[in-house]
C-alpha atoms as a PDB file:
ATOM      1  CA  UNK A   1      42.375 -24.686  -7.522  1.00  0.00           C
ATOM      2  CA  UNK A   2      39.041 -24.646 -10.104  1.00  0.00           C
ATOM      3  CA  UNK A   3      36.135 -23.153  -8.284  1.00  0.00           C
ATOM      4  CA  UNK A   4      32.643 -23.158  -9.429  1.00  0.00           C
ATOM      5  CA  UNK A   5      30.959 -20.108 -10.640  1.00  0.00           C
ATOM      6  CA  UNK A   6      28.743 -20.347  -7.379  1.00  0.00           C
ATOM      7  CA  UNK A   7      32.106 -19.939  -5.522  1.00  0.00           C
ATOM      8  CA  UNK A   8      33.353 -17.375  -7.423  1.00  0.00           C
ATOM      9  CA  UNK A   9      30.413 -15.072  -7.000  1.00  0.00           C
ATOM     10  CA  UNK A  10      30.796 -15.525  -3.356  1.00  0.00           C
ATOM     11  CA  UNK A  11      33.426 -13.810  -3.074  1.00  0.00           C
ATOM     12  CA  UNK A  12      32.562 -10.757  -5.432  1.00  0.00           C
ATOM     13  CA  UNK A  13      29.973  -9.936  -2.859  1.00  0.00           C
ATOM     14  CA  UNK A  14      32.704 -10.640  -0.212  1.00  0.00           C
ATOM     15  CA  UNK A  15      34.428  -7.981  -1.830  1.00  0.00           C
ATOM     16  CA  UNK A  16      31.386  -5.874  -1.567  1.00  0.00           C
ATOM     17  CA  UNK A  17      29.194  -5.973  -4.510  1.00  0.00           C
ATOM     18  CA  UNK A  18      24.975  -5.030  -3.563  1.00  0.00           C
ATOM     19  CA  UNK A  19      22.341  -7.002  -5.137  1.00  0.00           C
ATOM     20  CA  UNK A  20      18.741  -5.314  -5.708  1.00  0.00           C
ATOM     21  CA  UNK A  21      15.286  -5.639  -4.076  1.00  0.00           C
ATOM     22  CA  UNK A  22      12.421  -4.654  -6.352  1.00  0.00           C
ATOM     23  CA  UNK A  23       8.982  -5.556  -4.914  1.00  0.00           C
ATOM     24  CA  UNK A  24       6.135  -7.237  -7.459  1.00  0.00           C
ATOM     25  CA  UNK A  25       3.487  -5.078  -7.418  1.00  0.00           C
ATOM     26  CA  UNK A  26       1.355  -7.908  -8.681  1.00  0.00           C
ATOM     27  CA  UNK A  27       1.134  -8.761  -4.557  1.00  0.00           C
ATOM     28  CA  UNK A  28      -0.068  -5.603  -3.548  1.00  0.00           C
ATOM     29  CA  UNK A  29      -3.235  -4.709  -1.914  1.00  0.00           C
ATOM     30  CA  UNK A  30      -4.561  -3.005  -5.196  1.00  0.00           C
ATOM     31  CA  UNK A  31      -7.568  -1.387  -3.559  1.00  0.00           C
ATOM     32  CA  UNK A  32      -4.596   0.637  -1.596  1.00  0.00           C
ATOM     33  CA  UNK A  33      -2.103   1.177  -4.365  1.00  0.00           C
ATOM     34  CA  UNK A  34      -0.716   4.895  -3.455  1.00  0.00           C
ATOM     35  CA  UNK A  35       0.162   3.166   0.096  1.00  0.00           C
ATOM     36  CA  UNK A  36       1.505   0.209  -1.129  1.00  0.00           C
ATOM     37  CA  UNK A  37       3.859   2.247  -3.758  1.00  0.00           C
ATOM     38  CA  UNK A  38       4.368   4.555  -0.720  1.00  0.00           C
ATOM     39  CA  UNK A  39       5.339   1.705   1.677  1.00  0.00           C
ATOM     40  CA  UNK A  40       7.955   0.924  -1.483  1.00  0.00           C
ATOM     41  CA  UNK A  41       9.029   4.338  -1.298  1.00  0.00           C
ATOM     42  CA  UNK A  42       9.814   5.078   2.066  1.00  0.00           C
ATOM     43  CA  UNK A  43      11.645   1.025   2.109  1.00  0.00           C
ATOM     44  CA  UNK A  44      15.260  -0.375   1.350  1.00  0.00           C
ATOM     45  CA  UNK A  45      13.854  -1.846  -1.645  1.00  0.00           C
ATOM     46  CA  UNK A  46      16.053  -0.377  -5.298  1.00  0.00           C
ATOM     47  CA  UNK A  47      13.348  -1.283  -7.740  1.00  0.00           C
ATOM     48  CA  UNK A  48       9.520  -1.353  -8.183  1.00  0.00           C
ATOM     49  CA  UNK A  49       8.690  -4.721 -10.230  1.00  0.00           C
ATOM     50  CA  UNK A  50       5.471  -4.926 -12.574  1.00  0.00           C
ATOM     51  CA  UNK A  51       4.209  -7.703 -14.128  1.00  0.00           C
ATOM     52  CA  UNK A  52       2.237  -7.114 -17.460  1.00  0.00           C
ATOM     53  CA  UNK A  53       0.071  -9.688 -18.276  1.00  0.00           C
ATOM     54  CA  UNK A  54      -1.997 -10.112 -21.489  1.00  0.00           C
ATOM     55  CA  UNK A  55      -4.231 -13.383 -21.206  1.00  0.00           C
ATOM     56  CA  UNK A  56      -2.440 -14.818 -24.234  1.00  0.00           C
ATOM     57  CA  UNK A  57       1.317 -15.643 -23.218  1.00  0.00           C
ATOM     58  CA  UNK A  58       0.448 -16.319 -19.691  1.00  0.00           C
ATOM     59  CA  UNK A  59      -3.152 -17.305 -18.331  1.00  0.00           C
ATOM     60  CA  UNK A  60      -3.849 -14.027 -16.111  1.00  0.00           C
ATOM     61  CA  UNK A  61      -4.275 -10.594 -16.999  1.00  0.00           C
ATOM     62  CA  UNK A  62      -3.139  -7.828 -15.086  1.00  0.00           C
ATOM     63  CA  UNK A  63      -2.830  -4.215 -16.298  1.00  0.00           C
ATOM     64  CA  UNK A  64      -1.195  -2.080 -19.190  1.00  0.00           C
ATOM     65  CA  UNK A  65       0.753   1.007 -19.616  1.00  0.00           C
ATOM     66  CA  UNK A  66      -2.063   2.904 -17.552  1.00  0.00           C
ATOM     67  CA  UNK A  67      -1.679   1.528 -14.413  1.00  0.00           C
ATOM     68  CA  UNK A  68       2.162   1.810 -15.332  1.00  0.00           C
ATOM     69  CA  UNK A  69       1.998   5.272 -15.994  1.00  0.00           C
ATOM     70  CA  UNK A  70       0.211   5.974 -12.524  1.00  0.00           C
ATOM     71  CA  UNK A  71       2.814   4.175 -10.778  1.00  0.00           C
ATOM     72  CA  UNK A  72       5.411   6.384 -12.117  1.00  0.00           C
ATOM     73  CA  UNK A  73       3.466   9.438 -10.574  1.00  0.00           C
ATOM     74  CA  UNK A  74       3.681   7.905  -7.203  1.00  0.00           C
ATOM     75  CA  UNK A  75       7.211   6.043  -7.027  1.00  0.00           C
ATOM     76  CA  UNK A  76      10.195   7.571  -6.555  1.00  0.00           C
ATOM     77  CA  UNK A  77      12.203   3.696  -7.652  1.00  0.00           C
ATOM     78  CA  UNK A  78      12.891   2.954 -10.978  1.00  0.00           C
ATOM     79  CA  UNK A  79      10.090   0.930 -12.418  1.00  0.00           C
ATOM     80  CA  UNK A  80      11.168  -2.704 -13.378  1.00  0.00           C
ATOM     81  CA  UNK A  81       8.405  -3.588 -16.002  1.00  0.00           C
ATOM     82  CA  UNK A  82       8.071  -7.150 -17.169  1.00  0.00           C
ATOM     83  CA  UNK A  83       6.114  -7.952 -20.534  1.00  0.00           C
ATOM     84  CA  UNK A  84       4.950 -11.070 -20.315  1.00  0.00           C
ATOM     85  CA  UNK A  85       2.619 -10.802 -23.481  1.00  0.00           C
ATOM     86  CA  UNK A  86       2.825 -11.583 -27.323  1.00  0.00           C
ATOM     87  CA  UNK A  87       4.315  -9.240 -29.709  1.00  0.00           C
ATOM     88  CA  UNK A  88       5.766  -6.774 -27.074  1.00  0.00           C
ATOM     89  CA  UNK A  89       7.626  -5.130 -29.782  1.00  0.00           C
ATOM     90  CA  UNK A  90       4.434  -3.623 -30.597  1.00  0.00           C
ATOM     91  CA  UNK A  91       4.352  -1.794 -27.093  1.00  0.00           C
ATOM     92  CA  UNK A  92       7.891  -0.976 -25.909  1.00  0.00           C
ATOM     93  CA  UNK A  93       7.901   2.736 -26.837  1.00  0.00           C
ATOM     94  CA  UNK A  94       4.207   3.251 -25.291  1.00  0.00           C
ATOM     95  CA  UNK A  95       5.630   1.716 -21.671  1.00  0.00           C
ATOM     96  CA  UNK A  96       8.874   3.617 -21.892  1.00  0.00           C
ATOM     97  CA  UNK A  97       7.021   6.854 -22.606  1.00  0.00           C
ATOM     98  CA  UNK A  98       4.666   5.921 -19.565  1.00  0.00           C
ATOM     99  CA  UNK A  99       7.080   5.593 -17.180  1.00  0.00           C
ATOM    100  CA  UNK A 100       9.095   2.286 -17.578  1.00  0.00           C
ATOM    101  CA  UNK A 101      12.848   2.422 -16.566  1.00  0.00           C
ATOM    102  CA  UNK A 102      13.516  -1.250 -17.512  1.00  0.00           C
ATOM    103  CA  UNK A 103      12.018  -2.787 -20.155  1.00  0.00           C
ATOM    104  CA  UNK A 104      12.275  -6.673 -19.840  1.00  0.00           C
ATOM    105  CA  UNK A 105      10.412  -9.606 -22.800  1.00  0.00           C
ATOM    106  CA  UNK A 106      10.343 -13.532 -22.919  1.00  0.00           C
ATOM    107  CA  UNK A 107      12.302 -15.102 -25.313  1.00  0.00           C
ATOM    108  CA  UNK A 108       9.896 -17.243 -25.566  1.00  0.00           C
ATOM    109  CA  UNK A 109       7.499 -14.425 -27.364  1.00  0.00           C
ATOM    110  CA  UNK A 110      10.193 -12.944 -29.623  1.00  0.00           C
ATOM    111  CA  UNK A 111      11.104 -14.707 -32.990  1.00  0.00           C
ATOM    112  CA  UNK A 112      13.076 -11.182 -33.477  1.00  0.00           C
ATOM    113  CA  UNK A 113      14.897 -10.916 -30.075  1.00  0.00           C
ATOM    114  CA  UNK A 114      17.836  -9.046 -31.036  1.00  0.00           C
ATOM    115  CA  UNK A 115      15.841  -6.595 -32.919  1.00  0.00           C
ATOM    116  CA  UNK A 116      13.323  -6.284 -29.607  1.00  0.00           C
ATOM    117  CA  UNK A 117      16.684  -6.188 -27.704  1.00  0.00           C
ATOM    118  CA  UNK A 118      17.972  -3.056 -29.499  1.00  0.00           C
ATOM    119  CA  UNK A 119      14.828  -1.345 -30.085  1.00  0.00           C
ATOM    120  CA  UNK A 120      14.142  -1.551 -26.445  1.00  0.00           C
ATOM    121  CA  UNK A 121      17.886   0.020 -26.242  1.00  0.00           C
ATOM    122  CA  UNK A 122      16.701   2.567 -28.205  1.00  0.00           C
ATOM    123  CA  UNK A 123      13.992   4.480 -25.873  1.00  0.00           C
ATOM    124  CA  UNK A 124      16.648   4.943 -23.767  1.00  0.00           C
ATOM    125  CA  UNK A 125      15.210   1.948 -20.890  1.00  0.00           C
ATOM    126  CA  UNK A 126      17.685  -0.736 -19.682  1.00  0.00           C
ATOM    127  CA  UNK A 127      16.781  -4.424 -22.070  1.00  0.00           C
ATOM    128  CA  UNK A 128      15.827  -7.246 -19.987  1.00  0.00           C
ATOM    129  CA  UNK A 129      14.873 -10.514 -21.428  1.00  0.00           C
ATOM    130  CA  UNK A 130      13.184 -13.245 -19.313  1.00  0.00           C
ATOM    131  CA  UNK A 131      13.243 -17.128 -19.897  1.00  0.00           C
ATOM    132  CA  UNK A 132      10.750 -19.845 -18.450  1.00  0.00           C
ATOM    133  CA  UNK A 133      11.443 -21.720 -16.049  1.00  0.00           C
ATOM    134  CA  UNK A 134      11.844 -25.035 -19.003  1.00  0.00           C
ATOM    135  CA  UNK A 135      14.027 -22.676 -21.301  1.00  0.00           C
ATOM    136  CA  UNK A 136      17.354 -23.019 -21.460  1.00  0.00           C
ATOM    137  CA  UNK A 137      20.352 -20.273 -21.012  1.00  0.00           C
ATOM    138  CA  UNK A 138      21.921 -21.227 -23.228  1.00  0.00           C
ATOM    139  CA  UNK A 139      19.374 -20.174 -25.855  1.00  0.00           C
ATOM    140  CA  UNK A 140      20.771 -16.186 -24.843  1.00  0.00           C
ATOM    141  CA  UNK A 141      24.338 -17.264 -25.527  1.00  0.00           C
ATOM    142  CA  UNK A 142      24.053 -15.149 -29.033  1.00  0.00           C
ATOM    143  CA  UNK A 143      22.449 -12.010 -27.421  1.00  0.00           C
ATOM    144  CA  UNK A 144      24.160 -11.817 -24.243  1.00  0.00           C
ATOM    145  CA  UNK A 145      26.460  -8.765 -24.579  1.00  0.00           C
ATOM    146  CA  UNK A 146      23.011  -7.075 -25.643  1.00  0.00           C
ATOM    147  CA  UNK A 147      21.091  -7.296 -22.680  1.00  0.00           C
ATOM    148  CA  UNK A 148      21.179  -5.090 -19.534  1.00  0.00           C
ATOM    149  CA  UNK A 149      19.178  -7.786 -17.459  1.00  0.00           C
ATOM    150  CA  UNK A 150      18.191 -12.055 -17.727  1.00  0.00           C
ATOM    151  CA  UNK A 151      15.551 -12.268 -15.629  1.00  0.00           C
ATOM    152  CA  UNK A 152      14.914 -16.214 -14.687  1.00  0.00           C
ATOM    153  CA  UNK A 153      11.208 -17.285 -14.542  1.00  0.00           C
ATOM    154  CA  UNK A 154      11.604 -19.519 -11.299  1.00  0.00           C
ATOM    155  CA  UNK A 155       7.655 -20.100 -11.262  1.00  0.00           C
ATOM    156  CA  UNK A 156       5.658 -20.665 -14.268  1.00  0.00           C
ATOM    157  CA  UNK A 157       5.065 -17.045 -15.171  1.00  0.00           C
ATOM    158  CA  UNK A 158       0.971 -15.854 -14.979  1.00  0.00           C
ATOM    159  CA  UNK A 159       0.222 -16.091 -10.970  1.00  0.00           C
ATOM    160  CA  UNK A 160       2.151 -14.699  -7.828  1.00  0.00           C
ATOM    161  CA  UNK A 161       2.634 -16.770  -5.020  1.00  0.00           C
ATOM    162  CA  UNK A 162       3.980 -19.664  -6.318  1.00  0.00           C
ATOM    163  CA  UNK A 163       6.133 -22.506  -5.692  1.00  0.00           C
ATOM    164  CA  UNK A 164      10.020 -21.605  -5.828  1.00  0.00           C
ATOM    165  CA  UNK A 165      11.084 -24.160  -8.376  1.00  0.00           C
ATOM    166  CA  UNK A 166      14.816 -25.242  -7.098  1.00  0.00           C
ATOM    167  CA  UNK A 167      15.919 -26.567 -10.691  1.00  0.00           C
ATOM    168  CA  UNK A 168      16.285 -22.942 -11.085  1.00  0.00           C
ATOM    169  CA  UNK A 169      19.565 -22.717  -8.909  1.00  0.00           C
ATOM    170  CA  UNK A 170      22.299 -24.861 -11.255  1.00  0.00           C
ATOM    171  CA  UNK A 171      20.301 -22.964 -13.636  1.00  0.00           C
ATOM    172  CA  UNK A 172      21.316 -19.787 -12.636  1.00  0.00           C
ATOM    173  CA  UNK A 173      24.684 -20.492 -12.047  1.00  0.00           C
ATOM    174  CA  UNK A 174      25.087 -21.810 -15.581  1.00  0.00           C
ATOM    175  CA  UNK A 175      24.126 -18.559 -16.397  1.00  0.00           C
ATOM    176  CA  UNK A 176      26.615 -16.734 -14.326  1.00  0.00           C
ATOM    177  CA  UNK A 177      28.929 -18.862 -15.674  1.00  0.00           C
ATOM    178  CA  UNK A 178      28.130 -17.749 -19.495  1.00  0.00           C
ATOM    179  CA  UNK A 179      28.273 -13.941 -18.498  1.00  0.00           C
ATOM    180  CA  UNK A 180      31.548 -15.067 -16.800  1.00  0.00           C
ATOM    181  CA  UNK A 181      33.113 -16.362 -20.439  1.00  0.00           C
ATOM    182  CA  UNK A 182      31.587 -13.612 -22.581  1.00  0.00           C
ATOM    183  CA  UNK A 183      32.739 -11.138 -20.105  1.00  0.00           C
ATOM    184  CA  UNK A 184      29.010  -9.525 -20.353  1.00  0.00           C
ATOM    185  CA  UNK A 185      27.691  -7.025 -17.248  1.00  0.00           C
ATOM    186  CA  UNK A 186      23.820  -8.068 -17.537  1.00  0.00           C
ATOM    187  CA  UNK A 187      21.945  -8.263 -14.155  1.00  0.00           C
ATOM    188  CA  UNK A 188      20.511 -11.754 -13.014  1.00  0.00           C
ATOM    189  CA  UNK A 189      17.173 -11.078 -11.552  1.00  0.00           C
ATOM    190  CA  UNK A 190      15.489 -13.811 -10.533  1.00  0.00           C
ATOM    191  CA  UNK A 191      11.741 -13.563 -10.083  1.00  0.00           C
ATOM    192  CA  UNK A 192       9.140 -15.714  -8.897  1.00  0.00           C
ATOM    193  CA  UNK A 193       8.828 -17.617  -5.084  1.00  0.00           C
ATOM    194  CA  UNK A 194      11.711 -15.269  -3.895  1.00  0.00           C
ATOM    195  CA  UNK A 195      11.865 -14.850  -0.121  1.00  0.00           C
ATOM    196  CA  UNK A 196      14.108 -15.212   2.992  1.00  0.00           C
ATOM    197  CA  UNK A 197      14.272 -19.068   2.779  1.00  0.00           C
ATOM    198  CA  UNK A 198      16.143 -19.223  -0.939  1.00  0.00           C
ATOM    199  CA  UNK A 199      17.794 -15.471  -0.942  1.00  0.00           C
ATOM    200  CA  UNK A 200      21.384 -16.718   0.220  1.00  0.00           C
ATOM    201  CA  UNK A 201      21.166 -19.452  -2.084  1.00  0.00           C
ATOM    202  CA  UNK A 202      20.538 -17.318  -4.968  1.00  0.00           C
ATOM    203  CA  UNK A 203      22.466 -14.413  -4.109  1.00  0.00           C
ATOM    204  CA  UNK A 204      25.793 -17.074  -3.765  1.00  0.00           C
ATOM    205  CA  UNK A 205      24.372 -18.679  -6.636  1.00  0.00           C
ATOM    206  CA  UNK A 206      25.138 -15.520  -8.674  1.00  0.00           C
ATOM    207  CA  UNK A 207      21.477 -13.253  -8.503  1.00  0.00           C
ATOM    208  CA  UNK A 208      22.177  -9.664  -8.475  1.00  0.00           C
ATOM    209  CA  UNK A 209      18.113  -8.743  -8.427  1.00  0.00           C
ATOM    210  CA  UNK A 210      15.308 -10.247  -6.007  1.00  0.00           C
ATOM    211  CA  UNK A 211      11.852 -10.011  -7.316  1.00  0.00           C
ATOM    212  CA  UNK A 212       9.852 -11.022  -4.363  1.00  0.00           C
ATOM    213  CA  UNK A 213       5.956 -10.665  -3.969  1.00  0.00           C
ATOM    214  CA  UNK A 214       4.249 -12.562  -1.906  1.00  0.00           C
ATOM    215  CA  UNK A 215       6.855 -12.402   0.902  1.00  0.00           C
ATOM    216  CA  UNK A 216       7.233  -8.942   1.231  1.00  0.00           C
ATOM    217  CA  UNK A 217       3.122  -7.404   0.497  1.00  0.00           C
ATOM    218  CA  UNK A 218       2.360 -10.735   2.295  1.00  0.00           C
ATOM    219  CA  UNK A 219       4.386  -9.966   5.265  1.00  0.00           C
ATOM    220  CA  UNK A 220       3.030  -8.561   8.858  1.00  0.00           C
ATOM    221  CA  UNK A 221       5.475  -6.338   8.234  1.00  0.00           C
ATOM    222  CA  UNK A 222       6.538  -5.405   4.311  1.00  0.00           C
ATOM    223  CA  UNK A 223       8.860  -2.670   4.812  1.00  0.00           C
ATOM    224  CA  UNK A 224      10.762  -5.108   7.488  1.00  0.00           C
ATOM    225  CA  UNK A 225      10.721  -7.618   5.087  1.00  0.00           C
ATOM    226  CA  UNK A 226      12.422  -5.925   2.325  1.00  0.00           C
ATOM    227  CA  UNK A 227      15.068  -4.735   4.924  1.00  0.00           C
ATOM    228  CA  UNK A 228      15.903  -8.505   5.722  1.00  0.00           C
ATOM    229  CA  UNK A 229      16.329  -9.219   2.140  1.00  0.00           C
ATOM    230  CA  UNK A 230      18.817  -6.233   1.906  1.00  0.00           C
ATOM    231  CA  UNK A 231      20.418  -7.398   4.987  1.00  0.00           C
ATOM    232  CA  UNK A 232      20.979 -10.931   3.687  1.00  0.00           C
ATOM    233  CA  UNK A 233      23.889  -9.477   1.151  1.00  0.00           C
ATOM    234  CA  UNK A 234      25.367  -7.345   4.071  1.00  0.00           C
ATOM    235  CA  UNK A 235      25.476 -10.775   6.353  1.00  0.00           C
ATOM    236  CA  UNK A 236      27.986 -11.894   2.997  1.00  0.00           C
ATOM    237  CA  UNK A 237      29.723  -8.904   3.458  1.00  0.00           C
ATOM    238  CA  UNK A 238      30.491  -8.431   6.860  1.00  0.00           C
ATOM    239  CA  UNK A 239      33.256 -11.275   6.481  1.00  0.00           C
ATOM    240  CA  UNK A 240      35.417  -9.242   3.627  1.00  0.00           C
END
């Protein structure tokens, strides 16, 4: 009987596989940024997520490899750090060296991406590459069994607390179906709108990372709210 790749990652997590929490520090309270990276610290979540913004490939600034590099003195989670700027080849070795465990750039700003890819490889930081949420997977088809991460945009990248755009679920199991044929390990992280009204659907969809923001700084209660988007992947497990 054919199954869909949808189905077929069911049942990997049936079998036990854990997907990944890493908080976007772009939600945080940033006039109380040791207790918010404490809060991460002391929580369920796996990764810290930050999201570097130049004012050029998205319309927001954030912060650089100095804020970065603070982080990394008060986390104890690896530190997921997403470029969204122009010529991030430029910068890779300065985040890894401040701190960066995973290094992940747009397509959209590389006309070099397997170079970026490999040089990224290179520092000794997992590769991530990110598409928008209008790009296609299959643009990554020739890269694939390169990349330690595909993060898919599933807001327009620049703001938190976005819209979840739902286009973004056939989307991502097209993608687990590629990684499926090319026999490639990469992590799909999906990042943008992520909370506990879409993580079942994504995590059966084939996401192995949650990037959520808003819904867990946001929360009465963050720390319980990164719990309950652990717990959602034990719920698929229980049934193994």
């Amino acid at each position: 009987m054919e199954t869909g790749p949808d189905v077929g990652r069911f049942f990997l997590y049936l079998r036990g596989m854990k997907h990944l929490v890493a908080p976007s520090l772009l939600a945080a309270d940033f006039t109380r940024l040791a207790e918010e990276v404490q809060m991460v610290n002391n929580s369920q979540a796996d990764w810290l997520h930050l999201d570097v913004m130049d004012g050029r490939f998205v319309p927001n600034i954030t912060f650089g490899m100095f804020i970065v590099e603070a982080v990394r003195k008060l986390s104890t989670k690896p530190l997921d750090v997403h470029l969204m700027i122009v010529e991030p080849e430029k910068y890779v070795e300065a985040f890894r060296e401040a701190g960066a465990d995973v290094i992940t750039v747009h397509y959209e700003a590389c006309p070099h991406l397997h170079r970026t890819i490999h040089q990224i490889r290179e520092t000794g930081a997992k590769a991530g590459v990110a598409v928008n949420p209008h790009t296609p997977v299959s643009v990554l088809e020739d890269v694939i069994e390169d990349v330690g991460l595909i993060c898919l945009m599933s807001v327009n990248p620049g703001f938190g607390g976005q819209k979840f755009i739902y286009n973004t679920i056939p989307k991502l199991r097209r993608l687990r179906d590629m990684l499926t044929v090319h026999n490639a390990h990469a992590l799909i992280e999906v990042d943008g709108g992520v909370g506990l009204q879409n993580a079942e659907v994504l995590l059966q969809s084939g996401a192995d990372v949650l990037v959520a923001g808003s819904s867990v700084f946001k929360a009465a209660d963050p720390t319980g709210a990164i719990l309950r988007l652990k717990e959602i992947g034990a719920e698929l497990r229980k049934f193994a």
